[in-house]
N, C-alpha and C. Protein backbone atom coordinates (compact mmCIF):
# COMPACT_ATOMS: atom_id res chain seq x y z
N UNK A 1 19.71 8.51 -0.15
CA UNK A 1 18.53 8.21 0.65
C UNK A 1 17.88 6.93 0.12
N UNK A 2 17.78 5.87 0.83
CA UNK A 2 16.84 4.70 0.42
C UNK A 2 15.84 5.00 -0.08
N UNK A 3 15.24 4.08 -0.88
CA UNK A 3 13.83 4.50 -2.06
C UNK A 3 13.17 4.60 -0.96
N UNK A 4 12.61 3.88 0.00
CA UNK A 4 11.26 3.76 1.00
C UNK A 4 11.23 4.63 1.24
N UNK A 5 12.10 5.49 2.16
CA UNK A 5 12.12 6.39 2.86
C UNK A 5 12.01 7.91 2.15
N UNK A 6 12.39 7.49 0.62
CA UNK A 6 12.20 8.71 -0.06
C UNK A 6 10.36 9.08 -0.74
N UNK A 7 10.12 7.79 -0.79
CA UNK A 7 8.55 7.70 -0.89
C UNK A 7 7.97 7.76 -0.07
N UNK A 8 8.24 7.55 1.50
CA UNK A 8 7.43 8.00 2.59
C UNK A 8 6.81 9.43 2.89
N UNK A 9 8.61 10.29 2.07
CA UNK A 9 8.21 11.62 2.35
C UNK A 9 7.91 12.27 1.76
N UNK A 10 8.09 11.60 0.39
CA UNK A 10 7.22 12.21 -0.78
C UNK A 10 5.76 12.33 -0.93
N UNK A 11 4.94 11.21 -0.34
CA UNK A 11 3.73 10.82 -0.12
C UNK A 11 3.06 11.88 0.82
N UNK A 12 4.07 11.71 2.27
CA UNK A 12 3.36 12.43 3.04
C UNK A 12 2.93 13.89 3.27
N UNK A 13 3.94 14.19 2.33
CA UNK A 13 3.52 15.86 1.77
C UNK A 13 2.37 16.11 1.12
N UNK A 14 1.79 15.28 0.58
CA UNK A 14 0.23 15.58 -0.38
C UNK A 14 -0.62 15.95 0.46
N UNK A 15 -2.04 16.85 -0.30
CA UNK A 15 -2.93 17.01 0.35
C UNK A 15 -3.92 15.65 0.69
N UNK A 16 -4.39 15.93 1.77
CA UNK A 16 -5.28 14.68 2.60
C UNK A 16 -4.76 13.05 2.96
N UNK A 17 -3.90 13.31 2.77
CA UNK A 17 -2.79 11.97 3.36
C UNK A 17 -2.50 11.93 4.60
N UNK A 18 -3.08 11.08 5.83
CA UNK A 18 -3.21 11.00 6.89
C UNK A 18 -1.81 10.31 7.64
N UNK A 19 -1.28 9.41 6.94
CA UNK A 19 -0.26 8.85 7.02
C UNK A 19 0.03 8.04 6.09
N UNK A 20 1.46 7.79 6.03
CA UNK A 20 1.81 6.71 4.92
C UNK A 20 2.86 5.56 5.58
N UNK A 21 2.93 4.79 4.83
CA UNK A 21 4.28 3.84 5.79
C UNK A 21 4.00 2.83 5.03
N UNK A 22 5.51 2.20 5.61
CA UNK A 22 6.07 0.66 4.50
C UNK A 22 6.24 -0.09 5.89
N UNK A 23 6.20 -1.79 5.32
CA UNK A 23 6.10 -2.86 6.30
C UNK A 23 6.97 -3.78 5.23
N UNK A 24 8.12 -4.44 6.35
CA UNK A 24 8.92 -5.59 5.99
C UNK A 24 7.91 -6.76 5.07
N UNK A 25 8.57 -7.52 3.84
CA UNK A 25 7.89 -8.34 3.93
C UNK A 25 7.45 -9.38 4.51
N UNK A 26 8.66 -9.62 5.46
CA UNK A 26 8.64 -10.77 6.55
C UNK A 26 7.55 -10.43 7.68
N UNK A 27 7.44 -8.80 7.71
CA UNK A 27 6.46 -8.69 8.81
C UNK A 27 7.31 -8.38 10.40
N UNK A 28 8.76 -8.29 10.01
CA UNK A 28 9.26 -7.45 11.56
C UNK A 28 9.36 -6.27 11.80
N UNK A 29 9.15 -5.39 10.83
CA UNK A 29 9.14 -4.06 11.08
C UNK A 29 8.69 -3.56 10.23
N UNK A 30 8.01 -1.63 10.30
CA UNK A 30 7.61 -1.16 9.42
C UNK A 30 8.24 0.22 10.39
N UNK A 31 7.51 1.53 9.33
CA UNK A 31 7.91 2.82 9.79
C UNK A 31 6.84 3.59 8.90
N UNK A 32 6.43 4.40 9.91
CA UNK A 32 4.99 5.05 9.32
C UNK A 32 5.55 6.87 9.62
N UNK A 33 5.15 7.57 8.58
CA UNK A 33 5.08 8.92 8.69
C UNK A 33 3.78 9.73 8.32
N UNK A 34 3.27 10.40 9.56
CA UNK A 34 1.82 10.47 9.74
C UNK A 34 1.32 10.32 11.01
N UNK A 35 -0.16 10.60 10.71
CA UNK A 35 -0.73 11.12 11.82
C UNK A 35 -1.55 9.83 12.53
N UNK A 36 -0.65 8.86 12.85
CA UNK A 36 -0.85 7.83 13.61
C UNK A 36 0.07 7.48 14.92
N UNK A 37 -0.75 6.97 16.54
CA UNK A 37 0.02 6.56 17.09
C UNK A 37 0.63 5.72 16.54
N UNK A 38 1.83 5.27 17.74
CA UNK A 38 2.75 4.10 17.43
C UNK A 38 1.82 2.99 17.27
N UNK A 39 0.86 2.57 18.37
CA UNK A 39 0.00 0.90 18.28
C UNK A 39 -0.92 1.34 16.94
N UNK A 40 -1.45 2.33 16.92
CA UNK A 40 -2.03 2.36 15.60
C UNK A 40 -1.55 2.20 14.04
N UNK A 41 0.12 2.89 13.90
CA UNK A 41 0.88 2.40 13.15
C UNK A 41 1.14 1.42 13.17
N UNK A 42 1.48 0.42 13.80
CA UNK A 42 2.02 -0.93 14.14
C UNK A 42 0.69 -1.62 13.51
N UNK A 43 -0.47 -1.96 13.94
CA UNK A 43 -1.38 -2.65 13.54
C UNK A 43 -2.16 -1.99 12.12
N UNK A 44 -1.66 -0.95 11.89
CA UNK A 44 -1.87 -0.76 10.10
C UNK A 44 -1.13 -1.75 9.16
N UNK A 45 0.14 -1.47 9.62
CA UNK A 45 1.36 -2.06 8.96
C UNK A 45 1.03 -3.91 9.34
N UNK A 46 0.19 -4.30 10.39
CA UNK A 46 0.29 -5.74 10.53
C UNK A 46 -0.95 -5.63 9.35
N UNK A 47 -2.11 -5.11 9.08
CA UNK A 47 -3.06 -5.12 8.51
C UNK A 47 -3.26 -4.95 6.88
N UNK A 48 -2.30 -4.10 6.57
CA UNK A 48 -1.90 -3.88 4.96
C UNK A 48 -1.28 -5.36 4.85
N UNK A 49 -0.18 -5.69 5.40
CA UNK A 49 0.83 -6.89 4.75
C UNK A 49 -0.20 -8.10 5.29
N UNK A 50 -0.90 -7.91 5.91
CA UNK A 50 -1.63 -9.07 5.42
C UNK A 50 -2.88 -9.31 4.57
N UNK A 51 -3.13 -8.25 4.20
CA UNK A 51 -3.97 -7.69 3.51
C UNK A 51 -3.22 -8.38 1.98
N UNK A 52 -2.29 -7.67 2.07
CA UNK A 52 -1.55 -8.00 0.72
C UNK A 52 -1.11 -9.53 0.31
N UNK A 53 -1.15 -9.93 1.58
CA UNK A 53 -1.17 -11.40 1.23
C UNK A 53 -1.99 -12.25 0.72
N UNK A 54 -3.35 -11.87 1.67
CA UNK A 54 -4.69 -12.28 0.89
C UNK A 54 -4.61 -11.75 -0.46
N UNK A 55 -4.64 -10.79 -0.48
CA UNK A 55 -4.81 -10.32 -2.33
C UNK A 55 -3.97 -11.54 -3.15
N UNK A 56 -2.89 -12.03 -3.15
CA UNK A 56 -1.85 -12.36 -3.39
C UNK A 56 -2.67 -13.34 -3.76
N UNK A 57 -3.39 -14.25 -2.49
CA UNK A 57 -3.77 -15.90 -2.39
C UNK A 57 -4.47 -15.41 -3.49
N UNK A 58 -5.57 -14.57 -3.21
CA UNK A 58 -6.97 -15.42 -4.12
C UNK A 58 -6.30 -14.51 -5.62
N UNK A 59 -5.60 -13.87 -5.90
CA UNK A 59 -5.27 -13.30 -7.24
C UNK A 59 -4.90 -14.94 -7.56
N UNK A 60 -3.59 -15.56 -6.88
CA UNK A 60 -3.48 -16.70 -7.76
C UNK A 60 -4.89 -17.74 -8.12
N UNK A 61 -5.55 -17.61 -6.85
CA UNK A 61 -6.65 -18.53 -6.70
C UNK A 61 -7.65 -18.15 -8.10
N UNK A 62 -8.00 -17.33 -8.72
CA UNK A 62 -8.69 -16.27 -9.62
C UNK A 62 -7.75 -17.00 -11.22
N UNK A 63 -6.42 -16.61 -10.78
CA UNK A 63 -5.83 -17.14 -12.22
C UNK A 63 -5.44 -18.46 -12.72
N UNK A 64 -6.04 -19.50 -11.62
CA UNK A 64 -6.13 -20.64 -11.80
C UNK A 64 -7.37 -21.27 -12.79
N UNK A 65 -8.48 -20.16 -12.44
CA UNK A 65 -9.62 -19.85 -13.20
C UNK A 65 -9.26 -19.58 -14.46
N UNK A 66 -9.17 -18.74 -14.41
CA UNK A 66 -8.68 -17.94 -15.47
C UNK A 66 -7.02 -17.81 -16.38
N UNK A 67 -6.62 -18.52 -16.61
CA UNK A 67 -4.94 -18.74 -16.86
C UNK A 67 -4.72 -17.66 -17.80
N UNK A 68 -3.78 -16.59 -17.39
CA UNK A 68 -3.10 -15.52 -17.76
C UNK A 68 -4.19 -14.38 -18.51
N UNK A 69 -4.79 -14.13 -17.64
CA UNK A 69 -6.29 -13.54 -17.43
C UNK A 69 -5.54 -11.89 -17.06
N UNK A 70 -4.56 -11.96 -17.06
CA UNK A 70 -3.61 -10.91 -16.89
C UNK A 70 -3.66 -9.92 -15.35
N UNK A 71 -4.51 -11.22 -14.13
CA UNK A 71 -4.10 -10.75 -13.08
C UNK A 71 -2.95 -10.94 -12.23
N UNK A 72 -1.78 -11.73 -12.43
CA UNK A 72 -0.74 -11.54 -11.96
C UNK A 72 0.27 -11.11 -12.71
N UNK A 73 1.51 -10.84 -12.01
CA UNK A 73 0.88 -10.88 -10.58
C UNK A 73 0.47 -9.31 -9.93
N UNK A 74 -0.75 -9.75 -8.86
CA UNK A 74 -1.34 -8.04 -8.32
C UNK A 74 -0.50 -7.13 -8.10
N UNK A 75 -0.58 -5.95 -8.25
CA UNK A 75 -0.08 -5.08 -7.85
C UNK A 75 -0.15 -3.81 -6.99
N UNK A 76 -1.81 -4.40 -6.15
CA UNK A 76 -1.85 -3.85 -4.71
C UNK A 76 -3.47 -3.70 -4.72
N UNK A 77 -3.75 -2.89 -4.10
CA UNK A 77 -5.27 -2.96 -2.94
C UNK A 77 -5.71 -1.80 -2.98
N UNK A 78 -6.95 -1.57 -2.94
CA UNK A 78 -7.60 -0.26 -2.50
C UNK A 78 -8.76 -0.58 -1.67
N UNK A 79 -9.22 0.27 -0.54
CA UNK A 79 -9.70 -0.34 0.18
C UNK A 79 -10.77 1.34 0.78
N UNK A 80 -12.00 1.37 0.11
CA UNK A 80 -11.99 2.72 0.30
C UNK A 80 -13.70 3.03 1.19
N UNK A 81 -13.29 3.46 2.00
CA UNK A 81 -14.61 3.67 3.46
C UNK A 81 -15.53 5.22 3.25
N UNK A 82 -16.03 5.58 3.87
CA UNK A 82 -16.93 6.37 3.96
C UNK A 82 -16.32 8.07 4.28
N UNK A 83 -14.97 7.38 5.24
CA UNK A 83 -14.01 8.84 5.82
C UNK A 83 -13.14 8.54 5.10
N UNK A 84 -12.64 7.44 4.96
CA UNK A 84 -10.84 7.40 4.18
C UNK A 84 -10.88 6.60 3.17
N UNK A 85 -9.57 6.33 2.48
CA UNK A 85 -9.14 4.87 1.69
C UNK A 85 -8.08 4.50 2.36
N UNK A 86 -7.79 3.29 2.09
CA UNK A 86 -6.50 2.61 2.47
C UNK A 86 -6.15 2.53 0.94
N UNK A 87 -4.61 3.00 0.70
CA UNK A 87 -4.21 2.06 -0.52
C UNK A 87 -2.65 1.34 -0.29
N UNK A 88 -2.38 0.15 -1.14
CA UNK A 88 -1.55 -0.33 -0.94
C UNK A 88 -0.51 -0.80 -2.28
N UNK A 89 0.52 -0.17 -2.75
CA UNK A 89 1.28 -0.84 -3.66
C UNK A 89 2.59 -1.01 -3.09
N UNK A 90 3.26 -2.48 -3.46
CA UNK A 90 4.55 -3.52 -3.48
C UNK A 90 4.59 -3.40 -1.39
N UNK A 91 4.53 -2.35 -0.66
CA UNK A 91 4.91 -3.03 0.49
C UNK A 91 4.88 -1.44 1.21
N UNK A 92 4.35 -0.19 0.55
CA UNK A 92 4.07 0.50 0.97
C UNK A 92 2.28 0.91 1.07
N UNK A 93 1.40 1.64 2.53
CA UNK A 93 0.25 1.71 2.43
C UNK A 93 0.33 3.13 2.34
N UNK A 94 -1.08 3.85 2.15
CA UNK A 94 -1.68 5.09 2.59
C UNK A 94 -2.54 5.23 2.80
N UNK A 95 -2.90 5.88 3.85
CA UNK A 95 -4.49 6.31 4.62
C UNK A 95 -4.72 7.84 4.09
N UNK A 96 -6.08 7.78 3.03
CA UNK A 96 -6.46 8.97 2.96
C UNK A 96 -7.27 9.97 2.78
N UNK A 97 -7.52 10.94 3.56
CA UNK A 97 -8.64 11.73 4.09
C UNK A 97 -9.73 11.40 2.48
N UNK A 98 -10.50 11.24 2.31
CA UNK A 98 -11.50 10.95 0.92
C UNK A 98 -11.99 12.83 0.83
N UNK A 99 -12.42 13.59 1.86
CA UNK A 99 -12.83 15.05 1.12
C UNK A 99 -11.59 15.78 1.07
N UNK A 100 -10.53 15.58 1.59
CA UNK A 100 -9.27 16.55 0.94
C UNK A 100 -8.08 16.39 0.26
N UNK A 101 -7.98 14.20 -0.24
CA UNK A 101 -6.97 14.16 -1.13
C UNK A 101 -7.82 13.69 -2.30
N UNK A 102 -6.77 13.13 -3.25
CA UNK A 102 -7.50 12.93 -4.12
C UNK A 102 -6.44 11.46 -4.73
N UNK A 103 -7.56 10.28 -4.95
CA UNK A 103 -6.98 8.75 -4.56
C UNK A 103 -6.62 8.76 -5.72
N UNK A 104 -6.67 9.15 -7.04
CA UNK A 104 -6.14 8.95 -8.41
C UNK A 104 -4.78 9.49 -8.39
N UNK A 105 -4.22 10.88 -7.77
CA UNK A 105 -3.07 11.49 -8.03
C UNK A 105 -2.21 10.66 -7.08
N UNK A 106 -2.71 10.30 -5.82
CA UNK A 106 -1.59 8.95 -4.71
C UNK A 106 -1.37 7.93 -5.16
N UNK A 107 -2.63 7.48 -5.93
CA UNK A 107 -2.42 6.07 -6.52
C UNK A 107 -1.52 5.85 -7.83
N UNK A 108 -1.27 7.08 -8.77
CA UNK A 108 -0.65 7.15 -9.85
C UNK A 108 1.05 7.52 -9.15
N UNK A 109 0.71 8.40 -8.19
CA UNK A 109 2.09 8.73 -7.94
C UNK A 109 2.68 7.57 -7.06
N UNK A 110 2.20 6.64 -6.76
CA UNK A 110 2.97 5.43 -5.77
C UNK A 110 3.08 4.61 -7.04
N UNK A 111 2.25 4.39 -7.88
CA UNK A 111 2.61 3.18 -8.99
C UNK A 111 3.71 3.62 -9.87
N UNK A 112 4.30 5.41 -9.98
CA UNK A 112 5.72 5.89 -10.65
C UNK A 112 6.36 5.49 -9.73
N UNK A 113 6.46 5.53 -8.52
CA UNK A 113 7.42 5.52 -7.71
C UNK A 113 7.86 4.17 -7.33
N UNK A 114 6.47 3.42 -7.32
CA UNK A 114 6.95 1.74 -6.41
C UNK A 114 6.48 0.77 -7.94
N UNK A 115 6.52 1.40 -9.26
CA UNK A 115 5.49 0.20 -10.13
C UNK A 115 7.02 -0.81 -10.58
N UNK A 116 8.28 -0.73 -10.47
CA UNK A 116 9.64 -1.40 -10.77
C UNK A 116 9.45 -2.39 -9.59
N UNK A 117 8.73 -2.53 -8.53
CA UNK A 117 9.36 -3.45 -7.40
C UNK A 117 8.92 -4.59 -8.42
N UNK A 118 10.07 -5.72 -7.78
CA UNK A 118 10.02 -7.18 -7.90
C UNK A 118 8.44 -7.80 -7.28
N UNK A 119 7.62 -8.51 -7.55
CA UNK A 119 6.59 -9.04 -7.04
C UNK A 119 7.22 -10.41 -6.70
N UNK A 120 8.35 -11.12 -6.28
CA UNK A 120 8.54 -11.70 -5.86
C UNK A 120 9.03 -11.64 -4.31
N UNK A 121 9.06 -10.36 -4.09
CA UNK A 121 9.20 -10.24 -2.83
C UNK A 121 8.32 -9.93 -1.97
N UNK A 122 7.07 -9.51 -2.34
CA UNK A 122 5.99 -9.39 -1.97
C UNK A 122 5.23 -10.51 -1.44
């Protein structure tokens, strides 16, 4: 089984995880498992990877400041609202419920699972 796909379904089994899904880095495709339409999946997946891009810019922009300030390179996003979080590590996101998961055990368990990716492909 490909890693992605094995972290998709690993993810999506947790409590309060609304959906999860990975996006190309190029940006032609992604695949979401979860409780999202298709246009709503689709424009998550356009929204994380570019999300992650910005992070990307101003992390370098930050360590230009700061030279080896030990923020690169990033290794993803959290993005956390009133109903949910978004989180994001190497090229996979997750949307998740804030009163029934819990963002420390997703966020630790995506950084075992995705913390080896290359950041050059990102």
């Amino acid at each position: 089984m490909e890693k992605s796909v094995s972290v998709l379904l690993e993810l999506s089994g947790k409590p309060g995880v609304i959906a999860v899904g990975e996006y190309s880095y190029r940006g032609d495709r992604f695949s979401v498992k979860g409780e999202l339409s298709d246009e709503m999946a689709r424009m998550a997946s356009i929204m994380c990877r570019t999300t992650t891009m910005s992070e990307h810019m101003q992390a370098r922009i930050l360590d230009s400041f700061c030279p080896d300030c030990g923020i690169l390179p990033p290794q993803g996003w959290i993005v956390r609202g009133p109903m949910f979080t978004v989180c994001n590590i190497a090229n996979v996101f997750c949307f998740l419920d804030n009163n029934t998961g819990s963002l420390n055990e997703i966020v630790a368990q995506m950084r075992e699972l995705l913390g080896d990716t290359d950041p050059k492909l990102i």
